[in-house]
Protein backbone atom coordinates (compact mmCIF):
# COMPACT_ATOMS: atom_id res chain seq x y z
CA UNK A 1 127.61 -53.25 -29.11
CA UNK A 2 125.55 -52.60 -32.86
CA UNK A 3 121.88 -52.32 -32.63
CA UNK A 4 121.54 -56.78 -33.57
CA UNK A 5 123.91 -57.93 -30.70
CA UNK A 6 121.79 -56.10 -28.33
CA UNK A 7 118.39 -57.59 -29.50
CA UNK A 8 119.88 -60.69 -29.48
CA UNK A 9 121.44 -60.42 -26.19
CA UNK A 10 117.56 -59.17 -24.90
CA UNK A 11 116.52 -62.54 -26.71
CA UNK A 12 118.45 -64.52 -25.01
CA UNK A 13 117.95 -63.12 -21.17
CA UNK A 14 113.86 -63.52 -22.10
CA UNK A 15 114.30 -67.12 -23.22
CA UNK A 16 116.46 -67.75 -19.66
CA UNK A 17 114.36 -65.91 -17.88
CA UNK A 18 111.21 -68.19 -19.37
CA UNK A 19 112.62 -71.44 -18.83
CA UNK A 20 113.88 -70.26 -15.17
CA UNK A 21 110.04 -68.88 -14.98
CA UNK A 22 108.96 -72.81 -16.28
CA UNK A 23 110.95 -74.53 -14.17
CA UNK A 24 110.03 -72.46 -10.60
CA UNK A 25 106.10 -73.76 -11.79
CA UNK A 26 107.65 -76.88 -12.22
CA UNK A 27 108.84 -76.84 -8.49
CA UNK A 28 106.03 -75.33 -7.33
CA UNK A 29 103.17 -77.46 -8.88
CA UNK A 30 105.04 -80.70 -7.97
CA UNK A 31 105.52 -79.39 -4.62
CA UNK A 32 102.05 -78.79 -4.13
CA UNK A 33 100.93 -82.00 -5.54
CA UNK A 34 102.98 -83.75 -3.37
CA UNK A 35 101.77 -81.80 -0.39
CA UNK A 36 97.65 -82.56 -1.51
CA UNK A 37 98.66 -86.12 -1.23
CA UNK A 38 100.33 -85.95 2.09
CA UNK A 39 97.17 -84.30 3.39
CA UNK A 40 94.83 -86.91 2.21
């Protein structure tokens, strides 16, 4: 593996690793809105 397929390999795993990042807050941010409206 040459010195490009590697950085583009690390490239990739940080842009997957974002959007799993972005969609966990996704989740997370729905969940809790749902749960402030259950409480009210």
């Amino acid at each position: 593996m040459n010195q490009r397929d590697k950085w583009c390999f690390d490239s990739n795993l940080i842009v997957v690793i974002n959007a799993q990042i972005f969609n966990c807050q996704k989740i997370i941010t729905r969940f809790l809105f749902l749960d402030s409206h259950k409480n009210r």
